[in-house]
Protein backbone atom coordinates (compact mmCIF):
# COMPACT_ATOMS: atom_id res chain seq x y z
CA UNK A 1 -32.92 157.45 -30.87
CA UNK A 2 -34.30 155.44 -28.08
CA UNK A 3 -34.77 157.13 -24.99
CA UNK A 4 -36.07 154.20 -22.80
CA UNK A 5 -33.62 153.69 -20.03
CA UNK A 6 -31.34 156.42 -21.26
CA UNK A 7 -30.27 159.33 -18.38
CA UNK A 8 -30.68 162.87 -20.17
CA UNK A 9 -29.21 166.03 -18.65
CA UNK A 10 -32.21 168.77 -19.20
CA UNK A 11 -30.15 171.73 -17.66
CA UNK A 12 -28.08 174.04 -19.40
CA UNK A 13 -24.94 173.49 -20.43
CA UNK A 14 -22.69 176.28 -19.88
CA UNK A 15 -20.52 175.58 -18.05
CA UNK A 16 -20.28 176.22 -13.80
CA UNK A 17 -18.50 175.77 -10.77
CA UNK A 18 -19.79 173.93 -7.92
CA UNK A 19 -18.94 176.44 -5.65
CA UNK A 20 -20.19 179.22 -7.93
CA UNK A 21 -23.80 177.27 -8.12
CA UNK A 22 -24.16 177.16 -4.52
CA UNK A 23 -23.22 180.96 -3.89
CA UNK A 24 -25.64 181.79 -7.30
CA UNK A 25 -28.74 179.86 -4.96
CA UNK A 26 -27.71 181.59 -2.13
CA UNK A 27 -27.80 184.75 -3.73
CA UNK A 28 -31.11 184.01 -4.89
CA UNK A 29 -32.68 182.81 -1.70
CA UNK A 30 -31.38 186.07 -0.13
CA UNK A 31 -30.58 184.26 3.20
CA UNK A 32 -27.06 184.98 3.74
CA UNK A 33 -26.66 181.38 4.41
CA UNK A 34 -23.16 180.03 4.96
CA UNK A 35 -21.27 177.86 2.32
CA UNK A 36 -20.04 174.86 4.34
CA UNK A 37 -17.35 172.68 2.18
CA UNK A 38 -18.24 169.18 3.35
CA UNK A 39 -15.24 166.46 1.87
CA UNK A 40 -16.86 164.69 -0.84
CA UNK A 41 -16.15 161.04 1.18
CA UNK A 42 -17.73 162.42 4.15
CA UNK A 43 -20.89 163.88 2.61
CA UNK A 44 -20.85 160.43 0.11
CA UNK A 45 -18.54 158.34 0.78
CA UNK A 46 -15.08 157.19 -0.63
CA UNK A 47 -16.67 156.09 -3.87
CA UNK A 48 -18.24 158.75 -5.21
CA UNK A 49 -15.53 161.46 -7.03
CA UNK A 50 -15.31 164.59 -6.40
CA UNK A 51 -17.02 167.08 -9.28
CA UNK A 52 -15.78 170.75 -8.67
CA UNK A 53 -17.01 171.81 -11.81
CA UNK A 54 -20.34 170.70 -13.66
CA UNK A 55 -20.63 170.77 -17.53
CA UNK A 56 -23.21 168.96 -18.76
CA UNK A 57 -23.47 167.17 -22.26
CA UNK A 58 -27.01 168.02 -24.39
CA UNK A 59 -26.15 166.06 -26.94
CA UNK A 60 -28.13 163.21 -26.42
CA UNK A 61 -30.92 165.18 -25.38
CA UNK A 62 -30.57 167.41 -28.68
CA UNK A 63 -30.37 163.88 -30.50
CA UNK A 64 -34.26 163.18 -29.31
CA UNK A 65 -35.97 166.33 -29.30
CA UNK A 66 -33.71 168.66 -32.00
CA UNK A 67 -33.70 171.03 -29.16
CA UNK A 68 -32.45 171.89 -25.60
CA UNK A 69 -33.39 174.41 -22.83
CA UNK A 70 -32.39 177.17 -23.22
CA UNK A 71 -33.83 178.86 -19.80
CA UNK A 72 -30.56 180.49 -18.09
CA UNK A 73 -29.39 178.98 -14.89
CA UNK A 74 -30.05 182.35 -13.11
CA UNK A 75 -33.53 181.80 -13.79
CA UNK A 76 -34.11 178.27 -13.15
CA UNK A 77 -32.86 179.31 -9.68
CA UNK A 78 -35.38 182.33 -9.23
CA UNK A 79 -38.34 180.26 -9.89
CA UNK A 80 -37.28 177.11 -7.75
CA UNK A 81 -36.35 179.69 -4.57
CA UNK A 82 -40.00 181.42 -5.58
């Protein structure tokens, strides 16, 4: 497989909810910050569609390497609020 110009998702891919990412990071930051629901158009524009729920594909990236992350998203969260 070529990977030149190719887009690879390198997260995992179980599957989550926007809204449940969001309160997972500010869980993690241990802020209390507020969740503010912004309408997709007016945070992006009337172009870009709205994603409520991410579930990434690791197929292509299992394709290249024969592997995939495998780091929960609970994790991946500590160490970036760290």
């Amino acid at each position: 497989m070529v990977a030149w110009g190719q887009t690879f998702n390198v997260g995992g891919d179980r599957e989550v909810t926007i809204l449940a990412l969001a309160e997972a990071v500010r869980d993690q930051a241990g802020r209390g910050a507020e969740i503010v629901h912004v309408p997709i158009a007016e945070a992006f524009g009337d172009d870009e569609p709205d994603v409520r729920r991410r579930v990434p594909c690791l197929r292509r990236l299992r394709g290249l390497l024969g592997t995939a992350p495998a780091t929960p998203l609970e994790e991946t969260i500590a160490a970036v609020v760290a």
